[in-house]
Structures are given as structure tokens and as C-alpha cells.
PDB file of N, CA and C in Angstrom:
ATOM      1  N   UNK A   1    -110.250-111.329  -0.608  1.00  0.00           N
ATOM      2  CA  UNK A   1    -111.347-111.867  -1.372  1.00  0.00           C
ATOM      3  C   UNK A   1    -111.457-111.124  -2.701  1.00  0.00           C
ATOM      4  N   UNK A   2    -111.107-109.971  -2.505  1.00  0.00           N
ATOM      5  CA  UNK A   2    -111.343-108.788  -3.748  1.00  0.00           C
ATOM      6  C   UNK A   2    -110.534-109.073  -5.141  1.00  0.00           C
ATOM      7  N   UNK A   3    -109.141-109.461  -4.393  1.00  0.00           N
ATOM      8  CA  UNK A   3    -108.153-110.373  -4.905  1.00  0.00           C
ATOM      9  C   UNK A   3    -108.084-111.638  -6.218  1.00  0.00           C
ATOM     10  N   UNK A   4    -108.828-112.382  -5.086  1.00  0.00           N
ATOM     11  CA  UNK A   4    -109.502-113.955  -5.443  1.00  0.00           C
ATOM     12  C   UNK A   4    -110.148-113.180  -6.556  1.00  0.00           C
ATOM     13  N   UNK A   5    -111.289-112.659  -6.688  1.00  0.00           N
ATOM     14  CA  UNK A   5    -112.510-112.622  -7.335  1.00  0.00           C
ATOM     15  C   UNK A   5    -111.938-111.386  -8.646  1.00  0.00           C
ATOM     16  N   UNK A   6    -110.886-111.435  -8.541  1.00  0.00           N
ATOM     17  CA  UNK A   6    -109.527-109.739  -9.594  1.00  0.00           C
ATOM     18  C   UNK A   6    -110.547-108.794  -9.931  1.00  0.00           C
ATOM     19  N   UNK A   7    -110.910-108.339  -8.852  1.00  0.00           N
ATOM     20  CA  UNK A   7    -111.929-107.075  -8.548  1.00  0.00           C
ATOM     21  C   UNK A   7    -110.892-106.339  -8.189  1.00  0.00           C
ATOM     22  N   UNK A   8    -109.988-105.420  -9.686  1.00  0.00           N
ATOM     23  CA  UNK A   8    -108.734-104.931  -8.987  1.00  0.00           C
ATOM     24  C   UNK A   8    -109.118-103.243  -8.092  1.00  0.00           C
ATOM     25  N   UNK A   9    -110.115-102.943  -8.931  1.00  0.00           N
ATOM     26  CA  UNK A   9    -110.761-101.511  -8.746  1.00  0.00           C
ATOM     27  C   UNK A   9    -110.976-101.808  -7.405  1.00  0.00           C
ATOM     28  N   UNK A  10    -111.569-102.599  -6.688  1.00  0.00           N
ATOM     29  CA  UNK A  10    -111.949-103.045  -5.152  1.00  0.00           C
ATOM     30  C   UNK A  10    -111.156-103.113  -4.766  1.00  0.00           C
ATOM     31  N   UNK A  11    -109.457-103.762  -4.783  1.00  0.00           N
ATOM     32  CA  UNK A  11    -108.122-103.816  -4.118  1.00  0.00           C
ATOM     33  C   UNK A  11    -108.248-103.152  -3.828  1.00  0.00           C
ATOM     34  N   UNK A  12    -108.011-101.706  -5.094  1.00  0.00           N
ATOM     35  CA  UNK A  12    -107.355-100.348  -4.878  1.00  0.00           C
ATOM     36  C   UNK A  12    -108.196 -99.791  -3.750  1.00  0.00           C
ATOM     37  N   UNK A  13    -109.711 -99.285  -4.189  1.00  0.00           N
ATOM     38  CA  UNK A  13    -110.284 -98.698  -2.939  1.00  0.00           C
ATOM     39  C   UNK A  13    -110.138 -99.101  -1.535  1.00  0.00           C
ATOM     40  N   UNK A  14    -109.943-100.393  -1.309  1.00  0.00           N
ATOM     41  CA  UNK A  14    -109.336-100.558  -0.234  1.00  0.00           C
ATOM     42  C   UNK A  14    -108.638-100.865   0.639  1.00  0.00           C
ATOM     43  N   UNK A  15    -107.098-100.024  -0.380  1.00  0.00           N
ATOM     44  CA  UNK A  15    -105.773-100.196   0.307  1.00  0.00           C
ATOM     45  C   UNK A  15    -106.198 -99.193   0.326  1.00  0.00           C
ATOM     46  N   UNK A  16    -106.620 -97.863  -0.376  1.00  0.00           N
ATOM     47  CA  UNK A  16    -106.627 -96.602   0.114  1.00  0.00           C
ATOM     48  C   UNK A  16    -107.154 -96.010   1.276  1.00  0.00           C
ATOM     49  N   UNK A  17    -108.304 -96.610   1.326  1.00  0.00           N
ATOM     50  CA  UNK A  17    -109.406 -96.783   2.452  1.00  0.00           C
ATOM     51  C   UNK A  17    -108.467 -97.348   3.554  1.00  0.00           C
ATOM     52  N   UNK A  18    -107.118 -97.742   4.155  1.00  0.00           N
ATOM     53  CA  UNK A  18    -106.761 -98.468   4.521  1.00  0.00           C
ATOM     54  C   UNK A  18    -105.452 -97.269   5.154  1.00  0.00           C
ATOM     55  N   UNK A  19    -105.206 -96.770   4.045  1.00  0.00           N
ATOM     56  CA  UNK A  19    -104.038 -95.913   4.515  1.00  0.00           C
ATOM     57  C   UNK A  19    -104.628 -94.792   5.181  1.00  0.00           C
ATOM     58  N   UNK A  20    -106.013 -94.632   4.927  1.00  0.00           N
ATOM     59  CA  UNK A  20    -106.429 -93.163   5.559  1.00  0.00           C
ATOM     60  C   UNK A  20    -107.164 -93.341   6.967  1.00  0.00           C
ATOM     61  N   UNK A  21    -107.530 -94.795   6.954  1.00  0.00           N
ATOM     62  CA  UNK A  21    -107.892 -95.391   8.410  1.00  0.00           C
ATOM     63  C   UNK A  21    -106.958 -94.649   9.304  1.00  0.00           C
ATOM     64  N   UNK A  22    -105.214 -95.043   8.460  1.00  0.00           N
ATOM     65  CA  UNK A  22    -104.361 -95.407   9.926  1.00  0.00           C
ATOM     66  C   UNK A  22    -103.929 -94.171   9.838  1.00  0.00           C
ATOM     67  N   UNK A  23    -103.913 -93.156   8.662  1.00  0.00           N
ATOM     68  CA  UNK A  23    -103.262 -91.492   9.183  1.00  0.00           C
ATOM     69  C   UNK A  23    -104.386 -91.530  10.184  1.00  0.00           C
ATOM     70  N   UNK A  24    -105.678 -91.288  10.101  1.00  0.00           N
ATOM     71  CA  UNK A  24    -106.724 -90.719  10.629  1.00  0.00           C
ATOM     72  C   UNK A  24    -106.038 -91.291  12.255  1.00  0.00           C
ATOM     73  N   UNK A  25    -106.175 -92.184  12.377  1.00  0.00           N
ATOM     74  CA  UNK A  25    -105.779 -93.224  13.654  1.00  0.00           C
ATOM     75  C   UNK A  25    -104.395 -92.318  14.351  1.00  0.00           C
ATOM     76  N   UNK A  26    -103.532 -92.180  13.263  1.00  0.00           N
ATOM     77  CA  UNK A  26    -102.459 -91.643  14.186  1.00  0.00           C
ATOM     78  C   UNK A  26    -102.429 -89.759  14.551  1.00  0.00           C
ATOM     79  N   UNK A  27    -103.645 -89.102  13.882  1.00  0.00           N
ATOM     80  CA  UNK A  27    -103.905 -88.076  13.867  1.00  0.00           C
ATOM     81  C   UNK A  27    -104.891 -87.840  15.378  1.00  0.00           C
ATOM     82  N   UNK A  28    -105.646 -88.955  15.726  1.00  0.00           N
ATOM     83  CA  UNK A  28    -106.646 -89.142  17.167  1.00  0.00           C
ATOM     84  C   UNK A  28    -105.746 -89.196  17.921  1.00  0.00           C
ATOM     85  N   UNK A  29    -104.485 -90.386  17.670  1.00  0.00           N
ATOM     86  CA  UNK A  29    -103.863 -90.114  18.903  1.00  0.00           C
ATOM     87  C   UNK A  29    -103.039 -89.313  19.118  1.00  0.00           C
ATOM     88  N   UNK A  30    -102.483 -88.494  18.394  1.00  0.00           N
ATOM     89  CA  UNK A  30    -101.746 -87.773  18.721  1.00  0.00           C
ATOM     90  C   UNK A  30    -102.351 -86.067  19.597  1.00  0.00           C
ATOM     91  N   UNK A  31    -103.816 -86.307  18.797  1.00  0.00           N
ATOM     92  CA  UNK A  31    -104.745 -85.173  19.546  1.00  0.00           C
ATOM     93  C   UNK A  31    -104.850 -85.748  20.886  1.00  0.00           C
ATOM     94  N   UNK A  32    -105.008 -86.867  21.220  1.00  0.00           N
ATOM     95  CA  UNK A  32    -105.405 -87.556  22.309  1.00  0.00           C
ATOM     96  C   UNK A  32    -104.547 -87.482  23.329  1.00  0.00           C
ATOM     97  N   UNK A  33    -103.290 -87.715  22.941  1.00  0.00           N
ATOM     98  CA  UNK A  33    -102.201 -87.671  24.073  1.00  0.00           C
ATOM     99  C   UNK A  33    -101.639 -86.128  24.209  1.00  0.00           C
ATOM    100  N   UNK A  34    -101.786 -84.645  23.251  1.00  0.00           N
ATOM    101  CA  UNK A  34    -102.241 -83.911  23.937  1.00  0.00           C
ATOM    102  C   UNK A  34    -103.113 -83.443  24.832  1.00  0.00           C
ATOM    103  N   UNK A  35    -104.218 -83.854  24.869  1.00  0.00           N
ATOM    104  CA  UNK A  35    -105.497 -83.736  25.786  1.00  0.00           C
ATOM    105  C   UNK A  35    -104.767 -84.053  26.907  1.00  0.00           C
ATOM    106  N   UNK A  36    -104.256 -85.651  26.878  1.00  0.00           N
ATOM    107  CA  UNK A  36    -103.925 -85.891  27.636  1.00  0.00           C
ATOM    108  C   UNK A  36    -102.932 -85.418  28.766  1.00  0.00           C
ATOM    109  N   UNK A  37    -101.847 -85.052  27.985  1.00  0.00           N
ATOM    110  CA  UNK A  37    -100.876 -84.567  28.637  1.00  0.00           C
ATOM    111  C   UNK A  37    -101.343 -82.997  29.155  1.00  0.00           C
ATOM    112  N   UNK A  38    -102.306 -82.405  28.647  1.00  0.00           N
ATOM    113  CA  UNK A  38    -102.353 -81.047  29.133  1.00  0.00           C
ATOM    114  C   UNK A  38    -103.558 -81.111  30.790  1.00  0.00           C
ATOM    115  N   UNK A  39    -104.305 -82.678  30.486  1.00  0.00           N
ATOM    116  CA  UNK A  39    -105.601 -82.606  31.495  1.00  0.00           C
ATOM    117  C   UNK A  39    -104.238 -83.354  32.646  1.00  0.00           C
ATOM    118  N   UNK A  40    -103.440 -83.666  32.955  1.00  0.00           N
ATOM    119  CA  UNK A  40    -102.828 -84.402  34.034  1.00  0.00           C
ATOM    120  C   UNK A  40    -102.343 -83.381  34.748  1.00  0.00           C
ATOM    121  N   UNK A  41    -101.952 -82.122  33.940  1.00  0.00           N
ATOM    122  CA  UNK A  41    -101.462 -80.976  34.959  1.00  0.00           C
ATOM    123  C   UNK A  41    -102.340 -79.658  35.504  1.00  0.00           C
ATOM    124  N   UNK A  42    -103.814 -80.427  35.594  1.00  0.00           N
ATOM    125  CA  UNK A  42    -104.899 -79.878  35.870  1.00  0.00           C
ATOM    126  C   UNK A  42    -105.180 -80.005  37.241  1.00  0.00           C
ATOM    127  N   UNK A  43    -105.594 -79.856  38.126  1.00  0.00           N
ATOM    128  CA  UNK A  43    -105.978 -80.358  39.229  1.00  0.00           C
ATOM    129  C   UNK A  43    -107.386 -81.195  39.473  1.00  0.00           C
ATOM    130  N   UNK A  44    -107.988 -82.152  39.496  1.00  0.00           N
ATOM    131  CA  UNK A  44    -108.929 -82.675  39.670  1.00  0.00           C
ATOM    132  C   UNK A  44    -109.860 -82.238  40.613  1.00  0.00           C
ATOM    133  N   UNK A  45    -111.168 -82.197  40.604  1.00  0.00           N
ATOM    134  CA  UNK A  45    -112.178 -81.503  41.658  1.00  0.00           C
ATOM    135  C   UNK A  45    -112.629 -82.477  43.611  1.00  0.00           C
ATOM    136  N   UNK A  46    -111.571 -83.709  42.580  1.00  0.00           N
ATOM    137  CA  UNK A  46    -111.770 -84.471  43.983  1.00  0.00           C
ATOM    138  C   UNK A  46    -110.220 -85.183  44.215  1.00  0.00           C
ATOM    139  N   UNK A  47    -110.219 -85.382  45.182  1.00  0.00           N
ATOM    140  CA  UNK A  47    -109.369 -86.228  45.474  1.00  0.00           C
ATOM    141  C   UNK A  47    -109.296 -87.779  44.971  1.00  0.00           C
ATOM    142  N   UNK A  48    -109.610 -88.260  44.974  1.00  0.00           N
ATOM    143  CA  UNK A  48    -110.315 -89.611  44.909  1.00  0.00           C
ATOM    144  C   UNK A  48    -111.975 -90.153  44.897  1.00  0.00           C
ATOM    145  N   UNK A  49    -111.926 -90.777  44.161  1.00  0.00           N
ATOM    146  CA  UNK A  49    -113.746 -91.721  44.607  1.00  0.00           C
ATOM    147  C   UNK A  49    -114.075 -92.098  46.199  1.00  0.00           C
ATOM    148  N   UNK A  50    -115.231 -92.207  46.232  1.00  0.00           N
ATOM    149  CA  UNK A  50    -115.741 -92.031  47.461  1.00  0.00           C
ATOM    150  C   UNK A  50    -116.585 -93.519  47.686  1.00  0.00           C
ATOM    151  N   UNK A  51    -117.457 -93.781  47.050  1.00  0.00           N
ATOM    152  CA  UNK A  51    -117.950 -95.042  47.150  1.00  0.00           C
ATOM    153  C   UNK A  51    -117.362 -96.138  46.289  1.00  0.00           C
ATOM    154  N   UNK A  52    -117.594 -97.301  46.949  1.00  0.00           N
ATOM    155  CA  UNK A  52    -117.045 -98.636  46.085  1.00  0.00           C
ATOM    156  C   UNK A  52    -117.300 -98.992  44.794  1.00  0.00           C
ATOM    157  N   UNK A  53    -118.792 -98.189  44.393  1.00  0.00           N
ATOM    158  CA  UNK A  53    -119.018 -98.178  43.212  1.00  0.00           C
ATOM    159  C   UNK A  53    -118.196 -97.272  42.481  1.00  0.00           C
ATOM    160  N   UNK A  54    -117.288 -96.066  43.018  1.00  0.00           N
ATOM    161  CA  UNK A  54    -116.884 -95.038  42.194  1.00  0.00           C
ATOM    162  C   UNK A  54    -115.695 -95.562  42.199  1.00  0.00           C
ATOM    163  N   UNK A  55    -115.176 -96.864  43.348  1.00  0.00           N
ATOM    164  CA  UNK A  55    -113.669 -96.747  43.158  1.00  0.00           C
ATOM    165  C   UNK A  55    -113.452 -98.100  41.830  1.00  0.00           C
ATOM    166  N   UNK A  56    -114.545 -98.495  42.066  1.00  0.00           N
ATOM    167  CA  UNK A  56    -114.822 -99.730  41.246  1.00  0.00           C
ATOM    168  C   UNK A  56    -114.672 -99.075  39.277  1.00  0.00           C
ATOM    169  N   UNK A  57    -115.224 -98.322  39.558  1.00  0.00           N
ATOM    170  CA  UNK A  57    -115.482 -97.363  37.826  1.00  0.00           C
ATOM    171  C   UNK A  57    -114.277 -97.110  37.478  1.00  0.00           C
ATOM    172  N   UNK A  58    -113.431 -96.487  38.666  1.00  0.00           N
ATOM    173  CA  UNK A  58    -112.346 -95.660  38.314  1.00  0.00           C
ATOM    174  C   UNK A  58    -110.992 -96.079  38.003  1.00  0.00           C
ATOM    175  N   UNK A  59    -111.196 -97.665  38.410  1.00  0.00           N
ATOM    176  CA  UNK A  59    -110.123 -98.888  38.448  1.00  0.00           C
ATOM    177  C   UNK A  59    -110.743 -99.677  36.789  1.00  0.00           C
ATOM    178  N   UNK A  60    -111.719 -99.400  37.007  1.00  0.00           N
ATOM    179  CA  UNK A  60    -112.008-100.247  35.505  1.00  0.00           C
ATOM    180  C   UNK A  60    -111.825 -99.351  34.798  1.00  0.00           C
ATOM    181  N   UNK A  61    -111.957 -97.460  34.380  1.00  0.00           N
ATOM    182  CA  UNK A  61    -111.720 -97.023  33.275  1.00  0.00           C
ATOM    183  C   UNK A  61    -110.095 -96.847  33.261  1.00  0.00           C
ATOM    184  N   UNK A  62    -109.327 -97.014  33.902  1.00  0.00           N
ATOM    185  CA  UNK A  62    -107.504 -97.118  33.797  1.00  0.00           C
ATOM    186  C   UNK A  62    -107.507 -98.478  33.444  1.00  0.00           C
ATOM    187  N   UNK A  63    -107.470 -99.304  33.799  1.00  0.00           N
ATOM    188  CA  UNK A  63    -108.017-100.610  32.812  1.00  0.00           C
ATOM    189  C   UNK A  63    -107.926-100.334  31.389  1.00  0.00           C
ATOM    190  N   UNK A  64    -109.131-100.025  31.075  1.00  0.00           N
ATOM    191  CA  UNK A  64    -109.816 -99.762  29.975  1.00  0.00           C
ATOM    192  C   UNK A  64    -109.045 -99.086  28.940  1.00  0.00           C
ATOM    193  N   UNK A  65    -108.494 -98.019  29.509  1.00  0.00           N
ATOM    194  CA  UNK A  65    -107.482 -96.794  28.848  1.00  0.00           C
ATOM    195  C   UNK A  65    -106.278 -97.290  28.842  1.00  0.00           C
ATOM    196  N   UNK A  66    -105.743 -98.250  29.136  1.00  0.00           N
ATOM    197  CA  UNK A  66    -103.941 -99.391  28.945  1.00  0.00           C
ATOM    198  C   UNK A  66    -103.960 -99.889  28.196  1.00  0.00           C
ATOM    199  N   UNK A  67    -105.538-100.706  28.246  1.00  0.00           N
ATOM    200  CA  UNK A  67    -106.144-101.675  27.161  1.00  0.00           C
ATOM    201  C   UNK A  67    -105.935-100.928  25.191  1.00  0.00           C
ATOM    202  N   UNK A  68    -107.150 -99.626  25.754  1.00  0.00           N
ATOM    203  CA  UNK A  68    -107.527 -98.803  24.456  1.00  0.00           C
ATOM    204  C   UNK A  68    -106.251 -98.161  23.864  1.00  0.00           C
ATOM    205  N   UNK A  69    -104.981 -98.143  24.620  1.00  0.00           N
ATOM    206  CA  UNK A  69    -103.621 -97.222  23.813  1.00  0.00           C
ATOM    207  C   UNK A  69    -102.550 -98.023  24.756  1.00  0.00           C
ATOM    208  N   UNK A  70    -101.976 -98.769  24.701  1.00  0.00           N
ATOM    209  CA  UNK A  70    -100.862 -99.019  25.544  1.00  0.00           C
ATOM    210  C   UNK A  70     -99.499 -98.781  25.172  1.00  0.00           C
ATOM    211  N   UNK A  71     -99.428 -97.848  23.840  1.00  0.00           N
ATOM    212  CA  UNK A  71     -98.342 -96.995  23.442  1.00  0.00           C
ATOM    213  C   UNK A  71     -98.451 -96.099  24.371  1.00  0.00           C
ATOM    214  N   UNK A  72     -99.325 -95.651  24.508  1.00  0.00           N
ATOM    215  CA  UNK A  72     -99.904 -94.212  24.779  1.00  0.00           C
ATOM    216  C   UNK A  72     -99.146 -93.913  26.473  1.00  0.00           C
ATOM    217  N   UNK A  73     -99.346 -95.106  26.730  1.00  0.00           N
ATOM    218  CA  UNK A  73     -99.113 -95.125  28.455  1.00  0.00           C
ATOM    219  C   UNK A  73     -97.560 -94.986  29.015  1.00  0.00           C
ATOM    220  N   UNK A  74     -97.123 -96.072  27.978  1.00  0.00           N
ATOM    221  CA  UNK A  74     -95.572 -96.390  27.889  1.00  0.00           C
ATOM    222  C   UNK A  74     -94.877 -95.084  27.944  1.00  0.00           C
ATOM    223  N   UNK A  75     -95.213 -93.978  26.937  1.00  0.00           N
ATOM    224  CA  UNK A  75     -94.523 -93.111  26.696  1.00  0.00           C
ATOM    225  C   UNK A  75     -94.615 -91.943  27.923  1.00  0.00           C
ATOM    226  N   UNK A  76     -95.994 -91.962  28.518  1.00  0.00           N
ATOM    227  CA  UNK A  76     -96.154 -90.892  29.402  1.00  0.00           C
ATOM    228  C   UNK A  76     -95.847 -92.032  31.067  1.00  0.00           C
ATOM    229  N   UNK A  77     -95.387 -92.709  30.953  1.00  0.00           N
ATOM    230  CA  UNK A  77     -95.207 -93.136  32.487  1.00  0.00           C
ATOM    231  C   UNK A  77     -93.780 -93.146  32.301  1.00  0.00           C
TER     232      UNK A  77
END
């Protein structure tokens, strides 16, 4: 639209705005999949969920987390 309307000053700010989205983006995940990789060789305080509601949570946040990075998964499975 910024384009259309040769609001070039507006392009610019936001291709820049644009490139620092995606460092920023690849800077989370890369913090992220350390976290990650260092919390898997942790031992967990439980074995597993206990009620249907907990097994229910625990199936929807692995879900959730394939969904939210599915690079992320590829590389560590």
C-alpha cells in the first residue's frame, strides 16, 4: 500500500522493520532450542500426568509446540 500511495520513506521503514522482525525471530529460536535441548536431559518431577484433565493439557501443549516450531522438532527428533 505504502508503495501504491510512493510513501517511499514508509517502504524503507518497513523493509527494515521487517529484517529485524526475522533476525530477532531467528535469535528466539535459536535461544529456544537451547532451552530446549538442555531441559530434555533434565529429569522431570513426575513421571507422567495423572488425571484426564492433565493428560488432556499435556497432549494439547505437544500439539501446540509442532504447531508453534515444526523446524524445531524435525531437527531434534
Amino acid at each position: 500500500m505504502a508503495n501504491a500511495l510512493k510513501m517511499s520513506e514508509v517502504v524503507d521503514l518497513l523493509k527494515k522493520n521487517l529484517v529485524e522482525e526475522e533476525n530477532t525471530a531467528k535469535k528466539v529460536l535459536a535461544v529456544g532450542q537451547a532451552i530446549l535441548t538442555q531441559s530434555a536431559g533434565e529429569p522431570g518431577s513426575r513421571k507422567g500426568p495423572k488425571s484426564g484433565k492433565e493428560k488432556y493439557s499435556d497432549k494439547k501443549s505437544k500439539e501446540d509446540e509442532k504447531k508453534a516450531a515444526p523446524d524445531l522438532h524435525k531437527r531434534t527428533a
